[in-house]
C-alpha atoms as a PDB file:
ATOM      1  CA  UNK A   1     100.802  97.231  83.466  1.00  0.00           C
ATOM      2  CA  UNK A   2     102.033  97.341  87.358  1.00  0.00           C
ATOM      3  CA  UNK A   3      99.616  99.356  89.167  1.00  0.00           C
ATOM      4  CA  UNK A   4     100.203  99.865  93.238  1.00  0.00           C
ATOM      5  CA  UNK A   5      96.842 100.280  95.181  1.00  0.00           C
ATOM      6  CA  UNK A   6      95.239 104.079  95.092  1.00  0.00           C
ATOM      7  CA  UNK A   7      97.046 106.704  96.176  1.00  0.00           C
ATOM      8  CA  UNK A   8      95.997 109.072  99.381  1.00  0.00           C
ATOM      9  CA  UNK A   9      99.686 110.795 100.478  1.00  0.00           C
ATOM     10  CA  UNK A  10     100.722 114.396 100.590  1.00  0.00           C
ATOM     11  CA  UNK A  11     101.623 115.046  97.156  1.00  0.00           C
ATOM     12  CA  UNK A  12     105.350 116.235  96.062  1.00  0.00           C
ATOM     13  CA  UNK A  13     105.818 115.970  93.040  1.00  0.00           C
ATOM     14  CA  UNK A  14     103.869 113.414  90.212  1.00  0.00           C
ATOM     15  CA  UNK A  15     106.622 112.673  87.514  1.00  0.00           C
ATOM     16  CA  UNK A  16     105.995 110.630  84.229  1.00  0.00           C
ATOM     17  CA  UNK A  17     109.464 108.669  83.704  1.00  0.00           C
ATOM     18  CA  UNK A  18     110.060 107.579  79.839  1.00  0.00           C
ATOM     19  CA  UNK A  19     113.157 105.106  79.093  1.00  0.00           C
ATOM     20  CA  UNK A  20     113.879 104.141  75.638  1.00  0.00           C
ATOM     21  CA  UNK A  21     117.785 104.261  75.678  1.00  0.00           C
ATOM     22  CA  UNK A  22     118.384 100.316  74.702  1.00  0.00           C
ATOM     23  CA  UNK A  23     116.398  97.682  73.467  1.00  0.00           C
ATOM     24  CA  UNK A  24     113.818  97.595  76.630  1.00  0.00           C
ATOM     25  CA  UNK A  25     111.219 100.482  76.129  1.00  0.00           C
ATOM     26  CA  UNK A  26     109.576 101.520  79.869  1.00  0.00           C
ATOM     27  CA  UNK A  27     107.435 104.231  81.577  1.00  0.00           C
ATOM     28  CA  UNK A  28     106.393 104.854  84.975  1.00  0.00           C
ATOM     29  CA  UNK A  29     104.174 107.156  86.652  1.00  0.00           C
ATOM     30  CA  UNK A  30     105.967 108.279  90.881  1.00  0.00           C
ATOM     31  CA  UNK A  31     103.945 110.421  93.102  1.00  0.00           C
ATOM     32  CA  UNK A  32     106.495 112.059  96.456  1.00  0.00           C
ATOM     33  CA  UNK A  33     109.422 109.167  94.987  1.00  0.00           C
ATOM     34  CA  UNK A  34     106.780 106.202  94.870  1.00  0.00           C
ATOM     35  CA  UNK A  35     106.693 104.543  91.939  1.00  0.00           C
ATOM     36  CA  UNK A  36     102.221 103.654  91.441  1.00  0.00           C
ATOM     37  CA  UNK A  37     101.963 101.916  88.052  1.00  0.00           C
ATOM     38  CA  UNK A  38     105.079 101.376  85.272  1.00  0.00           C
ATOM     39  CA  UNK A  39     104.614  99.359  82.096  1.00  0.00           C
ATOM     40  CA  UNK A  40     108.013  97.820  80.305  1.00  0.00           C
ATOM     41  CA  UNK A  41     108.813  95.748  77.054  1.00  0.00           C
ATOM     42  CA  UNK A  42     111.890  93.469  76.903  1.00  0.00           C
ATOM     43  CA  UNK A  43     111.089  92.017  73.151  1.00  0.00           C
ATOM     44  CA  UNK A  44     113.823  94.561  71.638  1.00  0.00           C
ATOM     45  CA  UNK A  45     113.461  98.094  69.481  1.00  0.00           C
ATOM     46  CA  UNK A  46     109.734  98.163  69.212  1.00  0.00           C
ATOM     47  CA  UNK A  47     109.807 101.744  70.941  1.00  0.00           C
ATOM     48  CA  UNK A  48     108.201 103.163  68.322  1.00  0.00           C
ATOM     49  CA  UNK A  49     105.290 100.511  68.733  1.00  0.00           C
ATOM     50  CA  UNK A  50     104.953 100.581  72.425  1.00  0.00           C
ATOM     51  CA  UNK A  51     105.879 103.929  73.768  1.00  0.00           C
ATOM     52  CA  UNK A  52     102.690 105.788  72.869  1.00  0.00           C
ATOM     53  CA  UNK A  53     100.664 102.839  74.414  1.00  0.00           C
ATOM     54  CA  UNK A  54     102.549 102.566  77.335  1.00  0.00           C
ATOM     55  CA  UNK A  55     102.530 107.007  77.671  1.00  0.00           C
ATOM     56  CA  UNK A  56      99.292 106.917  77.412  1.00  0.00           C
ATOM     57  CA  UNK A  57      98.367 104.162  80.317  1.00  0.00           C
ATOM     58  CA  UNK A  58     100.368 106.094  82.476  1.00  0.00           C
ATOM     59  CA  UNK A  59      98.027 109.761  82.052  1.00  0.00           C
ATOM     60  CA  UNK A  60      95.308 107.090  82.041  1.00  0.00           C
ATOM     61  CA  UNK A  61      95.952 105.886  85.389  1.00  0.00           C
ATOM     62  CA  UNK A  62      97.277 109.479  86.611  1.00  0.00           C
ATOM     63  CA  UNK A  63      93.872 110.899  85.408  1.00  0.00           C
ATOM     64  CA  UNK A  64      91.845 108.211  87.383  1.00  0.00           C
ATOM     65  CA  UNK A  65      93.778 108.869  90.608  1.00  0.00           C
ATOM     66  CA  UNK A  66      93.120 112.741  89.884  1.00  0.00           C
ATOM     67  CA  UNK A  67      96.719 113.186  89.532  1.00  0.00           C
ATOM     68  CA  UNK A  68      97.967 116.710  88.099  1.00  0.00           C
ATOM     69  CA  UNK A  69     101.821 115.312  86.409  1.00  0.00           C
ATOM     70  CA  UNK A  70     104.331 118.048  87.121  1.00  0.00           C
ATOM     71  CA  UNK A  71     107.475 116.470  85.191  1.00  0.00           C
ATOM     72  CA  UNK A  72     108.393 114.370  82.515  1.00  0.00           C
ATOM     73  CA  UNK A  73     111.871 112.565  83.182  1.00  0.00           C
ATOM     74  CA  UNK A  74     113.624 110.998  80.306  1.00  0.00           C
ATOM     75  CA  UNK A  75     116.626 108.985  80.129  1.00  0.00           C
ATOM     76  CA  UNK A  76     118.733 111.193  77.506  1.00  0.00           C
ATOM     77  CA  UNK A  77     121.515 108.614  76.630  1.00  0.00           C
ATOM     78  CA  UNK A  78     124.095 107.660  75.558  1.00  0.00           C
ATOM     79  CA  UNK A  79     122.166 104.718  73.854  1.00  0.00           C
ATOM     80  CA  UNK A  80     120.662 103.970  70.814  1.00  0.00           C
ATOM     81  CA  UNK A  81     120.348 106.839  68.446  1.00  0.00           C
ATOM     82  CA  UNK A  82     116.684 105.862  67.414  1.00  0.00           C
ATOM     83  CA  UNK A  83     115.515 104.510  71.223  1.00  0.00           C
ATOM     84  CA  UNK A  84     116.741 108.341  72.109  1.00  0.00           C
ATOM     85  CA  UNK A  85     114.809 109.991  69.788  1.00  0.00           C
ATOM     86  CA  UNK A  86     111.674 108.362  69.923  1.00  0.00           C
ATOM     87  CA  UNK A  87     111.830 108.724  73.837  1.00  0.00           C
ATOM     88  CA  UNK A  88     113.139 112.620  74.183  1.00  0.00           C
ATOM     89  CA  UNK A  89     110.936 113.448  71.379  1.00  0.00           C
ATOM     90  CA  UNK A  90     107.903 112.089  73.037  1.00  0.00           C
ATOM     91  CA  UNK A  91     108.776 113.528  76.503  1.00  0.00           C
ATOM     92  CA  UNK A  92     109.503 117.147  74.728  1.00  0.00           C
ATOM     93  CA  UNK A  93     106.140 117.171  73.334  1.00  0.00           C
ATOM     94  CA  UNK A  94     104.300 116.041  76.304  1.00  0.00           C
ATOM     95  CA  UNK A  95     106.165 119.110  78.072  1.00  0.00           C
ATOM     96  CA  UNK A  96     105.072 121.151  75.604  1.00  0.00           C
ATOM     97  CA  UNK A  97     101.100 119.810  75.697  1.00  0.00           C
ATOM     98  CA  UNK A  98     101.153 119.927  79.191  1.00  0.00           C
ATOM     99  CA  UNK A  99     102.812 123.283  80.198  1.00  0.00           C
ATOM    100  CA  UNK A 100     105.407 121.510  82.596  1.00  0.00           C
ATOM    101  CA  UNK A 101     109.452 121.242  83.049  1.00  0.00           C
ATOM    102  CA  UNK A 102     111.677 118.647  81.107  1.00  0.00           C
ATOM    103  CA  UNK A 103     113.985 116.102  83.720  1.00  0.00           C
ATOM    104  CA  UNK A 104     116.769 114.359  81.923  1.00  0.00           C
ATOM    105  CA  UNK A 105     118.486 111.661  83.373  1.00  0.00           C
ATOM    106  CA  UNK A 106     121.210 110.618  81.740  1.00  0.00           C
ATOM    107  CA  UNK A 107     121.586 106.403  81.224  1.00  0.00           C
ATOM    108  CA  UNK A 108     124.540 105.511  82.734  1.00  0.00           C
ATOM    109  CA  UNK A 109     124.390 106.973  85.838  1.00  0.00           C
ATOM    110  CA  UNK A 110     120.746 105.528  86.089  1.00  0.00           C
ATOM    111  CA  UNK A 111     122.103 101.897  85.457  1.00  0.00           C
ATOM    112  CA  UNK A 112     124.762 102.376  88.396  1.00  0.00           C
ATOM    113  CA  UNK A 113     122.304 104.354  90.518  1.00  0.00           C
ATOM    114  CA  UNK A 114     120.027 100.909  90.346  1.00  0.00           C
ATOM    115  CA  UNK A 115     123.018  98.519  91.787  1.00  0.00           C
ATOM    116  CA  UNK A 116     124.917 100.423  94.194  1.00  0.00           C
ATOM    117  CA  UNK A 117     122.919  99.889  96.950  1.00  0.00           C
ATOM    118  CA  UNK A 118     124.302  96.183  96.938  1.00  0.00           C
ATOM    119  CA  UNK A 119     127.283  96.434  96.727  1.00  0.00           C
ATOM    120  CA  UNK A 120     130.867  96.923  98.685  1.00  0.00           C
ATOM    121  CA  UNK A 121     131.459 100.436 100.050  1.00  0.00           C
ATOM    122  CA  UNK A 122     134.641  99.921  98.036  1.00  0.00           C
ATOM    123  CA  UNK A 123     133.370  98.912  94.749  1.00  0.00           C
ATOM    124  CA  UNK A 124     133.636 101.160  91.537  1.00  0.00           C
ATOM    125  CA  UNK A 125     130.452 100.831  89.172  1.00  0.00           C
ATOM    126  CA  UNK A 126     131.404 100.504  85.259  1.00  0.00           C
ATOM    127  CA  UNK A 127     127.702 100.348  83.505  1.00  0.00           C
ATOM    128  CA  UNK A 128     128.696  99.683  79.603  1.00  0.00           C
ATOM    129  CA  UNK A 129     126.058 100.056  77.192  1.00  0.00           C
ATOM    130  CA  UNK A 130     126.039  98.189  73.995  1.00  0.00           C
ATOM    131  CA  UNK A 131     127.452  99.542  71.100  1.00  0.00           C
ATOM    132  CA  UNK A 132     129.246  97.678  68.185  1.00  0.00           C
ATOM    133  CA  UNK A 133     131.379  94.964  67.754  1.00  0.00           C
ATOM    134  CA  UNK A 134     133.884  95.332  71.061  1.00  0.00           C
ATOM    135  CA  UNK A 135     132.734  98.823  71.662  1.00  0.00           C
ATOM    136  CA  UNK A 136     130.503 100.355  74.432  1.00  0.00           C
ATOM    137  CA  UNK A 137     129.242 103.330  75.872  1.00  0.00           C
ATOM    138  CA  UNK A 138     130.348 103.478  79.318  1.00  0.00           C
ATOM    139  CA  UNK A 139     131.694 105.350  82.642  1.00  0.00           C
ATOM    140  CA  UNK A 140     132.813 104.940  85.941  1.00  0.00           C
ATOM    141  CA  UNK A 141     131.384 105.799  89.361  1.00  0.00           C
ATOM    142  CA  UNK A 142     132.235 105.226  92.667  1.00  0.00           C
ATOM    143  CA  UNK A 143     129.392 104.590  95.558  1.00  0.00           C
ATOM    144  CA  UNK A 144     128.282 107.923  95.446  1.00  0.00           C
ATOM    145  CA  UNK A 145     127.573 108.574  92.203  1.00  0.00           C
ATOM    146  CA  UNK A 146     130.652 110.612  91.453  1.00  0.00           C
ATOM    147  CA  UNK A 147     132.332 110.512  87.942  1.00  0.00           C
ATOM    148  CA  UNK A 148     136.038 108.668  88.223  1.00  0.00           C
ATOM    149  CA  UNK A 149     135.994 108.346  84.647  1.00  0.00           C
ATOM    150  CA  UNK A 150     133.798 110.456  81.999  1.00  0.00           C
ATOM    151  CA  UNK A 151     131.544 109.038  79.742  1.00  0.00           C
ATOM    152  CA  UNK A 152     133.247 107.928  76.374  1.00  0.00           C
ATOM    153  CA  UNK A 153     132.832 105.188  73.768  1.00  0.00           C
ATOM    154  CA  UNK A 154     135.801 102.253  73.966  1.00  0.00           C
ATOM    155  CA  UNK A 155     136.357  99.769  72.552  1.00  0.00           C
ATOM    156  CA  UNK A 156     137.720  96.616  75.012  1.00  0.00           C
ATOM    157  CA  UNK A 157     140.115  94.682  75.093  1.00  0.00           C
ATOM    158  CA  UNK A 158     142.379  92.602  77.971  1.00  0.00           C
ATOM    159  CA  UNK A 159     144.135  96.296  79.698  1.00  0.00           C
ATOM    160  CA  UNK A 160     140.673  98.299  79.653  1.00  0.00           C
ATOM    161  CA  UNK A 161     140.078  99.263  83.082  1.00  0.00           C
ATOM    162  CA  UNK A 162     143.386  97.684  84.050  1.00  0.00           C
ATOM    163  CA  UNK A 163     144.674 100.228  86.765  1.00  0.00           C
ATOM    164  CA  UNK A 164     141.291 100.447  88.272  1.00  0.00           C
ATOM    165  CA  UNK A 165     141.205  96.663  88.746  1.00  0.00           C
ATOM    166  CA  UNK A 166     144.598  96.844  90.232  1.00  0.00           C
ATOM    167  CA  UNK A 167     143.444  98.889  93.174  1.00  0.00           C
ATOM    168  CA  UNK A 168     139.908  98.221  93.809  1.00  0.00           C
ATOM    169  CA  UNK A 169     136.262  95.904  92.772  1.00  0.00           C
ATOM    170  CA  UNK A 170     135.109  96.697  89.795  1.00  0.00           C
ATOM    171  CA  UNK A 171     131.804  95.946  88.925  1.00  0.00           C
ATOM    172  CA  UNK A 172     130.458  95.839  85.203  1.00  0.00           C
ATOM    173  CA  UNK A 173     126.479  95.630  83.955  1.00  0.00           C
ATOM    174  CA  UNK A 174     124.119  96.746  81.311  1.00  0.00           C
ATOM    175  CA  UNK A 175     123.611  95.214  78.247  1.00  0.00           C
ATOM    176  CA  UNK A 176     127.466  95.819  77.302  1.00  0.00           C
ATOM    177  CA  UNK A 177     128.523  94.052  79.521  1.00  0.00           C
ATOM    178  CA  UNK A 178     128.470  90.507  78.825  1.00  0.00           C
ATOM    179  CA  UNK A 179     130.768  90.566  75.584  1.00  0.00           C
ATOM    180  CA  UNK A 180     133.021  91.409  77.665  1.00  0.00           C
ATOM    181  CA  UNK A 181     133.128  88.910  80.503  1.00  0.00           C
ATOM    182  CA  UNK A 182     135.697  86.501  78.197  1.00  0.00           C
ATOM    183  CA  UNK A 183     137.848  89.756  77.870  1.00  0.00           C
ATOM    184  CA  UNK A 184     138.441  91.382  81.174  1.00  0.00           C
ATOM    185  CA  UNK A 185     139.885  88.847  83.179  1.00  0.00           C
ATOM    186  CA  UNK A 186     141.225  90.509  86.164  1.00  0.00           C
ATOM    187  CA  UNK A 187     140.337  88.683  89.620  1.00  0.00           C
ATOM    188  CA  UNK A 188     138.095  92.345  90.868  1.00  0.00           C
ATOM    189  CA  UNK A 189     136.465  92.186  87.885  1.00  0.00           C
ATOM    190  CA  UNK A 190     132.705  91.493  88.875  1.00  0.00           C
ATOM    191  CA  UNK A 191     130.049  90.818  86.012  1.00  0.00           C
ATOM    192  CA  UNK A 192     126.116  91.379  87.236  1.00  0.00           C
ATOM    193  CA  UNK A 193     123.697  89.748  84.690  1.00  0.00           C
ATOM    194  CA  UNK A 194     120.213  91.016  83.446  1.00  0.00           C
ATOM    195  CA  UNK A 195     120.719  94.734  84.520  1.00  0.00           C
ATOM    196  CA  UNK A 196     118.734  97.175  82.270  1.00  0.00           C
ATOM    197  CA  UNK A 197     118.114 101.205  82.546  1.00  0.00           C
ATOM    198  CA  UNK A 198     114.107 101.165  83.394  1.00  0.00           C
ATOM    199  CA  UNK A 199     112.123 104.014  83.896  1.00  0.00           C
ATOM    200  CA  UNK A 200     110.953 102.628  87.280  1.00  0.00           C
ATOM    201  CA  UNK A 201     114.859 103.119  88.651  1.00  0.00           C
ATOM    202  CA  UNK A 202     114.730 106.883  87.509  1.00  0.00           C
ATOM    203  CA  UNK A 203     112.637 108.073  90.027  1.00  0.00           C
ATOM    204  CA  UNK A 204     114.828 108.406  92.361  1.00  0.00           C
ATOM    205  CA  UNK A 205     117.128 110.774  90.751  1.00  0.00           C
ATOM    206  CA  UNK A 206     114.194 112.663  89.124  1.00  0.00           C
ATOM    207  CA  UNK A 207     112.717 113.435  92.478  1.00  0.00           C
ATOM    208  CA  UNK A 208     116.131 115.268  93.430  1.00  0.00           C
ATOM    209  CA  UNK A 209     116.414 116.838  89.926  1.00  0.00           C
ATOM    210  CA  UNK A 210     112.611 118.193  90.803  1.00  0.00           C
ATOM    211  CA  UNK A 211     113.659 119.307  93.837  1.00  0.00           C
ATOM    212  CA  UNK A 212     116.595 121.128  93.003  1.00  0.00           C
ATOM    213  CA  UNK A 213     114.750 122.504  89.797  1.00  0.00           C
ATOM    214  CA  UNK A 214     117.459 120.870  87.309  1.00  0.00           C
ATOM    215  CA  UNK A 215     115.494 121.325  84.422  1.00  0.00           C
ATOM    216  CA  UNK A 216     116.235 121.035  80.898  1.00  0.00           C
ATOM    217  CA  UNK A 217     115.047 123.798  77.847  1.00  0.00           C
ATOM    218  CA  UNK A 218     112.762 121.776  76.176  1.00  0.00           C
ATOM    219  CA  UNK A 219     112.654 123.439  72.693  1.00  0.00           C
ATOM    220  CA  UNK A 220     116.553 122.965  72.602  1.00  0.00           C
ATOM    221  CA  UNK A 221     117.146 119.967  74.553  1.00  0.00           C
ATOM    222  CA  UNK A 222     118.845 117.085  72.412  1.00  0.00           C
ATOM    223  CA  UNK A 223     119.535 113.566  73.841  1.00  0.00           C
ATOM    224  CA  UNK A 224     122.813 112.570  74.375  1.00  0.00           C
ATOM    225  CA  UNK A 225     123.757 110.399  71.568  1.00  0.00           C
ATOM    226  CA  UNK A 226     127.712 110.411  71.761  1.00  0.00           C
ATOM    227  CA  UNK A 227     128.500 109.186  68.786  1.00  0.00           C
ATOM    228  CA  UNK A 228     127.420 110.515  65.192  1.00  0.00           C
ATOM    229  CA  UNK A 229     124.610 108.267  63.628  1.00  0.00           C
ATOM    230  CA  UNK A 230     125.907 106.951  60.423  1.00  0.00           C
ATOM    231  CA  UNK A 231     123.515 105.627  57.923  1.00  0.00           C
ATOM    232  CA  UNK A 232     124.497 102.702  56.059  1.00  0.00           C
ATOM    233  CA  UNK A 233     123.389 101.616  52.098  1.00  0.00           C
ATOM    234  CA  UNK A 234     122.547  98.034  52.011  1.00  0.00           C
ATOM    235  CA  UNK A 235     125.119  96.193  50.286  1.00  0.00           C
ATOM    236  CA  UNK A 236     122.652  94.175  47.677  1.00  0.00           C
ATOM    237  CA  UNK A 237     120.817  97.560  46.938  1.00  0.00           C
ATOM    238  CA  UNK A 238     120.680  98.155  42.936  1.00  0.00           C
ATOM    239  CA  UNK A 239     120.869 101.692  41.543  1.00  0.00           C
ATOM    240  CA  UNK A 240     119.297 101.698  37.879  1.00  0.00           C
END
């Protein structure tokens, strides 16, 4: 675990960020937009392993700093089905527990809220999360965080994005993104490796959600999952 020296500021907000979305499972604890201590796992689906672990290092360290945690952000998809249920479930009942509001932050605009600072002023971000085969979750944004194309499952091929490319830089990241680096061709088509939703990089938008009171209803809040989870029968499986 990353812990940041003790804490002595004029307290805002303490939020307890909870990312489960794809295979990295991460928490952080931010007092005022300042991330103190975070804990992440890049080994792949072991969320149900590590989350309660990692949860509970983070009211650890919040209790030892005498920290009273007023939110609980959670990134609420699109992702995988059981990464958003492990994480939203945990982060409802930790609202419930602790008497406090529910932040969700939804995945995709956290993975292009954590490059655009680097980029051109004329760049379009395209996160793409990892779905099957050819297919990803994805979206655009421009530098500001505004939608230029809604969230939606696709599956790509050479013309995806094609008039976008035409006019501007596009830049795609996540863990969807690399599949498709042989595909999309187009000269303003920008890959950027090893870019993964972490709790640490929700803190900023949670702090505004906090401040603006976007909460969610946490005894009918769902993640976003997109797409339907089908259950599949092994193929060798015997029925006597």
């Amino acid at each position: 675990m990353c812990i940041s020296a003790h804490c002595d500021i004029d307290l805002m907000a303490v939020i307890l960020h909870i990312e489960t979305s794809t295979g990295v499972c991460s928490t952080a604890l931010s007092v005022n937009g300042t991330c103190l201590a975070e804990n992440a796992d890049f080994t792949g689906y072991s969320h149900a392993e590590k989350l309660s672990p990692f949860v509970q290092n983070m009211l650890n360290f919040a209790r030892s700093e005498r920290l009273k945690i007023d939110a609980v952000a959670v990134s609420c998809g699109p992702g995988s089905y059981t990464g958003l249920r492990i994480g939203v479930s945990t982060a409802k009942g930790l609202c419930y527990g602790l008497d406090i509001p529910l932040i969700a932050v939804h995945t995709l605009e956290l993975l292009a809220n954590t490059v655009r600072k680097s980029l051109p002023a004329n760049a379009l971000l395209c996160p793409m999360i990892d779905a099957r085969r050819m297919e990803v979750y994805t979206a655009l944004f421009d530098m500001q965080l505004h939608l230029r194309r809604p969230v939606s499952a696709e599956i790509i091929d050479e013309n995806s994005f094609g008039k976008e490319l035409e006019q501007q830089p596009v830049y795609f990241f996540g863990d969807g993104a690399e599949k498709c680096r042989a595909v999309i061709t187009h000269a303003n088509a920008n890959f950027l490796p090893d870019i993964y939703p972490l709790a640490k990089n929700m803190i900023g938008l949670a702090e505004q959600f906090f401040t603006e009171k976007q909460f969610e209803d946490v005894a009918y809040f769902e993640p976003f999952y997109l797409k339907q989870f089908v259950a599949t029968t092994p193929k060798n499986k015997i029925i006597s």
